[in-house]
Protein backbone atom coordinates (compact mmCIF):
# COMPACT_ATOMS: atom_id res chain seq x y z
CA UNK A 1 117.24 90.20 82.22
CA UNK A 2 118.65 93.53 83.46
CA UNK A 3 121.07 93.58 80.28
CA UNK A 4 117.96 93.36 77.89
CA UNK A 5 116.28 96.36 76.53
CA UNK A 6 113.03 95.79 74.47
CA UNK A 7 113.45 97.68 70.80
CA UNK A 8 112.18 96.70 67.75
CA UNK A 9 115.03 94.68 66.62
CA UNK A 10 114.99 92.69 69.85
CA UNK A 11 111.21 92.52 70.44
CA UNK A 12 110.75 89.61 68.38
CA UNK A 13 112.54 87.37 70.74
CA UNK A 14 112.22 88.77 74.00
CA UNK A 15 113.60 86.14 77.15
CA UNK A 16 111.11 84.10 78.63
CA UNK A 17 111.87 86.59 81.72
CA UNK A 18 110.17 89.17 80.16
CA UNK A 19 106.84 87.09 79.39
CA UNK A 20 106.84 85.41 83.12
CA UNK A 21 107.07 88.76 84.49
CA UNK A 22 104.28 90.10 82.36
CA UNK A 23 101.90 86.94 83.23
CA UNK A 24 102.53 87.96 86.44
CA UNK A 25 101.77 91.84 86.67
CA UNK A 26 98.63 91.12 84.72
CA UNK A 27 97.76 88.02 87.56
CA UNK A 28 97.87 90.76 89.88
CA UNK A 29 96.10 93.56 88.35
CA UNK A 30 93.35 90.81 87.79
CA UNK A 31 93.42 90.37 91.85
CA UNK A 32 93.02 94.09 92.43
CA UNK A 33 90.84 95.24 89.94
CA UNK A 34 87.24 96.54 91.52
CA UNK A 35 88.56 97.45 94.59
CA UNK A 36 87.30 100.44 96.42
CA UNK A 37 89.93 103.04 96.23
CA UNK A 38 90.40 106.17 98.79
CA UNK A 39 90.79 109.63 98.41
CA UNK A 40 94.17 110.78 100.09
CA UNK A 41 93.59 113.99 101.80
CA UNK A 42 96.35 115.64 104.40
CA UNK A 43 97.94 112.10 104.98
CA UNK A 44 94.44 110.58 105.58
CA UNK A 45 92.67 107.96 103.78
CA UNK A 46 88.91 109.27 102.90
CA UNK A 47 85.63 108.09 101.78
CA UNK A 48 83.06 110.02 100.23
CA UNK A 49 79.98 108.88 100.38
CA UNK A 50 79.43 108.85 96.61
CA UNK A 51 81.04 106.12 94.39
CA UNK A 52 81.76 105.75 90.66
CA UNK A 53 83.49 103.10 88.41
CA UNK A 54 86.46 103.58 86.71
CA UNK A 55 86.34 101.11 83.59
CA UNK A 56 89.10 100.01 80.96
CA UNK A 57 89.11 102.04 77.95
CA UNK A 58 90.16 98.84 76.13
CA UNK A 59 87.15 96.92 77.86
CA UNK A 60 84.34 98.59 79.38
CA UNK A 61 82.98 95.66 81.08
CA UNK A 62 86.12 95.56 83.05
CA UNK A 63 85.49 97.83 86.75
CA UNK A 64 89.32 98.49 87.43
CA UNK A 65 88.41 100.30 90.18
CA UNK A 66 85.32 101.91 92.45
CA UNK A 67 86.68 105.57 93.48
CA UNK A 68 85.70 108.10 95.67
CA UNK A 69 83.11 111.31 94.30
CA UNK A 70 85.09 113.72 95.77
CA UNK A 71 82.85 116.94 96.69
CA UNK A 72 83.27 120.55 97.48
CA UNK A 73 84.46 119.75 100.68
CA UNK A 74 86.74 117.59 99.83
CA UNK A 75 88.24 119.84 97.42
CA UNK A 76 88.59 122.65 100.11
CA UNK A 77 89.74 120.09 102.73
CA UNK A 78 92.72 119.52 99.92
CA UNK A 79 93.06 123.05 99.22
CA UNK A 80 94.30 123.78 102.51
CA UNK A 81 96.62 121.20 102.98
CA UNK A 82 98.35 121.73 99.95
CA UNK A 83 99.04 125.74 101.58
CA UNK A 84 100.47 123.26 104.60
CA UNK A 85 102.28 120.62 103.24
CA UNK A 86 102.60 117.20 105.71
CA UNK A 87 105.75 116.70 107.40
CA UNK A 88 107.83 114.08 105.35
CA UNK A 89 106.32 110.26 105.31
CA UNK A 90 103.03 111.05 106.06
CA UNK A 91 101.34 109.17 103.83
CA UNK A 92 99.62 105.74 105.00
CA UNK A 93 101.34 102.46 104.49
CA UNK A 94 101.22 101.24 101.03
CA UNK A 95 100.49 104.64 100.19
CA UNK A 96 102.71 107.60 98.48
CA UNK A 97 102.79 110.88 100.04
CA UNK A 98 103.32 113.94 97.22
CA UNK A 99 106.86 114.95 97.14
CA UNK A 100 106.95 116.88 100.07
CA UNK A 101 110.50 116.52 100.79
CA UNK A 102 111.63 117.05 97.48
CA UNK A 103 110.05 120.44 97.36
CA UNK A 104 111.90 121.73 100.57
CA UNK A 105 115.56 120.03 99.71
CA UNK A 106 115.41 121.99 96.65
């Protein structure tokens, strides 16, 4: 499937690739939607103590995901790392860090 490139002369007749692959992305989306999501702040994963949902646009009975209500604090806490950035690969596992090593190997 890495030769096939989805225009509208060929998206009439996509490979079956293209469909498995799609079941599959939405399969896991389904898995992960409603989880509680952190704030990443200085390389650290945070919780705030307030909560809201973040729900599809295309259906609002769907919770995608429960995020953090960041607050002043957290806002100032993110402020000043951003004057320090983290040393490269800072960022949790499964997480990614800003580009931090792209800005100094400009």
């Amino acid at each position: 499937m890495a030769d096939f490139k989805l225009t509208y002369a060929t998206m009439f007749n996509p490979p079956e690739e293209l469909h498995t692959g799609f079941d599959k992305a939405v399969e896991k989306l389904k898995n992960n939607m409603g989880r509680e999501q952190t704030m990443l702040i200085g390389g650290k994963e945070v919780l705030a103590d307030e909560k809201f949902e973040d729900r599809s646009p295309v259906n609002v009975d769907w919770v995608l995901a429960m995020m953090q209500k960041g607050n002043a604090k957290h806002a100032q806490d993110a402020l000043a790392v951003r004057a320090k950035p983290p040393p490269c690969g800072a960022a949790p596992p499964g997480r990614s860090a800003w580009n931090c090593c792209a800005r100094r190997h400009r």
